[in-house]
C-alpha atoms as a PDB file:
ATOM      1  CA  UNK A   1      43.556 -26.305  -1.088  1.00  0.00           C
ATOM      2  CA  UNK A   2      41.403 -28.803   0.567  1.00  0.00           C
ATOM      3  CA  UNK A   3      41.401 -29.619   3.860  1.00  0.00           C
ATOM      4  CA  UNK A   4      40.923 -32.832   5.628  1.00  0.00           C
ATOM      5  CA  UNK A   5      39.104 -33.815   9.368  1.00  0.00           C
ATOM      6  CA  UNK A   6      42.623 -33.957  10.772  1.00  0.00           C
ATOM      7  CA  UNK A   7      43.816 -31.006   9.621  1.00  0.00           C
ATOM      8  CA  UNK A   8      40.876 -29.089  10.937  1.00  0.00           C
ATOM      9  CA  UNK A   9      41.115 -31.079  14.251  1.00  0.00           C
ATOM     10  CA  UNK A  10      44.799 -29.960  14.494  1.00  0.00           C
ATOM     11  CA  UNK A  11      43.749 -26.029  13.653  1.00  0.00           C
ATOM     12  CA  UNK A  12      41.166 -26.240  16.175  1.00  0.00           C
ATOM     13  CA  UNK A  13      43.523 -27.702  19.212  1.00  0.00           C
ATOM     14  CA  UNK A  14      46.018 -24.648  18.235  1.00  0.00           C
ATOM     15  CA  UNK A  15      43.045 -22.172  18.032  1.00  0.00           C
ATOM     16  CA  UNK A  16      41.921 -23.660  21.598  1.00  0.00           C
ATOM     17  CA  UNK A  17      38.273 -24.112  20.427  1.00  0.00           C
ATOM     18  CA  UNK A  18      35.960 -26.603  20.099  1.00  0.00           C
ATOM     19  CA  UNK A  19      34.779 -27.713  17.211  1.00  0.00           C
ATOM     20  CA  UNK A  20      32.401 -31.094  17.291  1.00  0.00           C
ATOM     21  CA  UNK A  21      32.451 -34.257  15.048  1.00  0.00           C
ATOM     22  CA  UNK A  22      29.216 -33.422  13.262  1.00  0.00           C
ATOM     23  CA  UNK A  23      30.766 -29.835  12.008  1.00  0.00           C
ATOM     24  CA  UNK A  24      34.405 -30.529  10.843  1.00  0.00           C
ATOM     25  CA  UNK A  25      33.168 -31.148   7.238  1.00  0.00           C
ATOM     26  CA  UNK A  26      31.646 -27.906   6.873  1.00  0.00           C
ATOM     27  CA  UNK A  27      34.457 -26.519   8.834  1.00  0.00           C
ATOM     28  CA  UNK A  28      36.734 -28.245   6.272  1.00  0.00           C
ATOM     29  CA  UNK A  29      34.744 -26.355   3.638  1.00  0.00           C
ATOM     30  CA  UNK A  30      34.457 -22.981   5.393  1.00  0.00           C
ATOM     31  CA  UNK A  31      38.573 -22.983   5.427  1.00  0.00           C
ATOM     32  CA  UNK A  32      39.389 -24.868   2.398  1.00  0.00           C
ATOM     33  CA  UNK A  33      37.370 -22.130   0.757  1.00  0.00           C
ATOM     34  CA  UNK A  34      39.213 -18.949   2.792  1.00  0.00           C
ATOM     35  CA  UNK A  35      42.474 -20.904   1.949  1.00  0.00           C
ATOM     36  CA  UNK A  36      41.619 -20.853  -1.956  1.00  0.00           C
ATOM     37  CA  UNK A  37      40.465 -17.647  -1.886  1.00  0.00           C
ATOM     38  CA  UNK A  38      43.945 -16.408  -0.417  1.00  0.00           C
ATOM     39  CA  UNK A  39      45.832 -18.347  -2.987  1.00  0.00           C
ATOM     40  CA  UNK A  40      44.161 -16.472  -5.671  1.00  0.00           C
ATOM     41  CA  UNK A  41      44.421 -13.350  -4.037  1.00  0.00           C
ATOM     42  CA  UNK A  42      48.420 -14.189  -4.062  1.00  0.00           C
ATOM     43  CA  UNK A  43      48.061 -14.036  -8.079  1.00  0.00           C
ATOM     44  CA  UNK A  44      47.615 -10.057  -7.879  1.00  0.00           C
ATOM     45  CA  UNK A  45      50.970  -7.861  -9.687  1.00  0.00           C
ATOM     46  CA  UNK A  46      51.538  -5.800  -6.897  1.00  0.00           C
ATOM     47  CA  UNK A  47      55.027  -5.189  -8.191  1.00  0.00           C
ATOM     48  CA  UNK A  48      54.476  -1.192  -8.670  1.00  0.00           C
ATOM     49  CA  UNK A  49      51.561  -0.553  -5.778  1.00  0.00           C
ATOM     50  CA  UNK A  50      53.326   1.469  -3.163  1.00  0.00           C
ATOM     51  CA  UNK A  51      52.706   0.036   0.616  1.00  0.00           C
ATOM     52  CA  UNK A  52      50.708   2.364   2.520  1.00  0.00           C
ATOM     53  CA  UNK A  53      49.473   2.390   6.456  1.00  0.00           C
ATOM     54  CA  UNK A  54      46.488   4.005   5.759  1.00  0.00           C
ATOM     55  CA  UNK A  55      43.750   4.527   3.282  1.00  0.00           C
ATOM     56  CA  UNK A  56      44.654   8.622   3.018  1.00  0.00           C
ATOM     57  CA  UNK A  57      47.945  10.453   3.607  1.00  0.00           C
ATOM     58  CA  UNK A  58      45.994  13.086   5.799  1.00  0.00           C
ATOM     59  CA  UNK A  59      48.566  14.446   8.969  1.00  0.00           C
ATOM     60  CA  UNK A  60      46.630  14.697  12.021  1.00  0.00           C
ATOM     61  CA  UNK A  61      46.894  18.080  13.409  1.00  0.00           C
ATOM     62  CA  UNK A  62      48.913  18.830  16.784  1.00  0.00           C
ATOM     63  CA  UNK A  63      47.344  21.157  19.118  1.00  0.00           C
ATOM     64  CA  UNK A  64      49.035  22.611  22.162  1.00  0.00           C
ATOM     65  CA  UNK A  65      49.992  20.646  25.228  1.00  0.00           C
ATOM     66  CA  UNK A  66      48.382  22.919  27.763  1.00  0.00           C
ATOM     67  CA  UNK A  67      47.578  21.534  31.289  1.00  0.00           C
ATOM     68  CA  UNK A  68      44.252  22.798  31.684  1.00  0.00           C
ATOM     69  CA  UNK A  69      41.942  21.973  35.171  1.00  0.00           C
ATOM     70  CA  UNK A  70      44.693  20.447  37.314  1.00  0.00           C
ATOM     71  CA  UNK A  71      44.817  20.927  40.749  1.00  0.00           C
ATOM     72  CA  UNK A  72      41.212  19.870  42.038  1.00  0.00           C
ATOM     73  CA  UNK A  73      42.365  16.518  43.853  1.00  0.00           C
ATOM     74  CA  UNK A  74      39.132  16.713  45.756  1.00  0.00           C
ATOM     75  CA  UNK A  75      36.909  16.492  42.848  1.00  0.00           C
ATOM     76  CA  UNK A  76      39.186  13.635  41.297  1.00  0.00           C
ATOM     77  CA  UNK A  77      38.893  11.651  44.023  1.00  0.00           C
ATOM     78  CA  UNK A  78      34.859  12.711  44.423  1.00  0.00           C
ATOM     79  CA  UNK A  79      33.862   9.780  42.622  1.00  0.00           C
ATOM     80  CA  UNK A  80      36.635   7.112  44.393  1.00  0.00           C
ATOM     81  CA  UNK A  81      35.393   4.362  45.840  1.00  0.00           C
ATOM     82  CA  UNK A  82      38.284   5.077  48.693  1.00  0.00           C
ATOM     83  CA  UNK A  83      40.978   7.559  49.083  1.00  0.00           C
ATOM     84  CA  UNK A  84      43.481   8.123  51.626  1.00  0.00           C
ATOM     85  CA  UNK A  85      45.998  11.208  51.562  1.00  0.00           C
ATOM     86  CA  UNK A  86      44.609  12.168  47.893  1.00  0.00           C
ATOM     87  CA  UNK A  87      45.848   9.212  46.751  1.00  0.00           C
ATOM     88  CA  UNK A  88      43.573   6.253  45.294  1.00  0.00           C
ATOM     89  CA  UNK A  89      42.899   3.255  47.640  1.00  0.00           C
ATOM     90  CA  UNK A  90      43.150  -0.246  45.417  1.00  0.00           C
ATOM     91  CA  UNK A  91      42.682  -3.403  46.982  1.00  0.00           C
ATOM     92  CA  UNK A  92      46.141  -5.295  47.407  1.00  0.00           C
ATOM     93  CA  UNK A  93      47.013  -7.759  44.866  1.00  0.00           C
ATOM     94  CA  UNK A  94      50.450  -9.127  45.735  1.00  0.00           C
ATOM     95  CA  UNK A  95      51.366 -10.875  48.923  1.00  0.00           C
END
């Protein structure tokens, strides 16, 4: 598939970048070639490849949900910038 300066200009407005006069023919090339590329990946039989999320079927492990070093507010808020009543202080951001 080949693509021409107005197609590219038209990518590029609905990508929101910039691309300058002097480079839309060897953007034209860059995605013409991506474009062919896809069309012959599209030839592939992938009639009897099962869909998979992942490259192994490995299970990750659960482990315990133990609450473990709770109750130190003090030395959660140590490193706060500001605290009031234990609580974080955060600048206000809605009127």
């Amino acid at each position: 598939m080949s693509l021409d300066n107005a197609t590219i200009r038209r990518i590029a407005t609905l990508a929101r970048i910039e691309v300058p006069a002097a480079e839309l023919e060897a953007a034209a090339a860059k995605l013409s070639g991506i474009l062919s590329w896809i069309e012959q990946l599209r030839e592939v039989n992938t009639d009897n490849v099962t869909p998979m999320s992942g490259g192994t079927d490995l299970k990750l492990p659960w482990r315990a949900d133990i609450v473990t070093e709770g109750g130190q507010p003090d030395q959660v808020l140590a490193n706060a910038p500001e605290a009031h009543g234990g609580f974080f202080v955060v600048p206000k951001v809605v009127e």
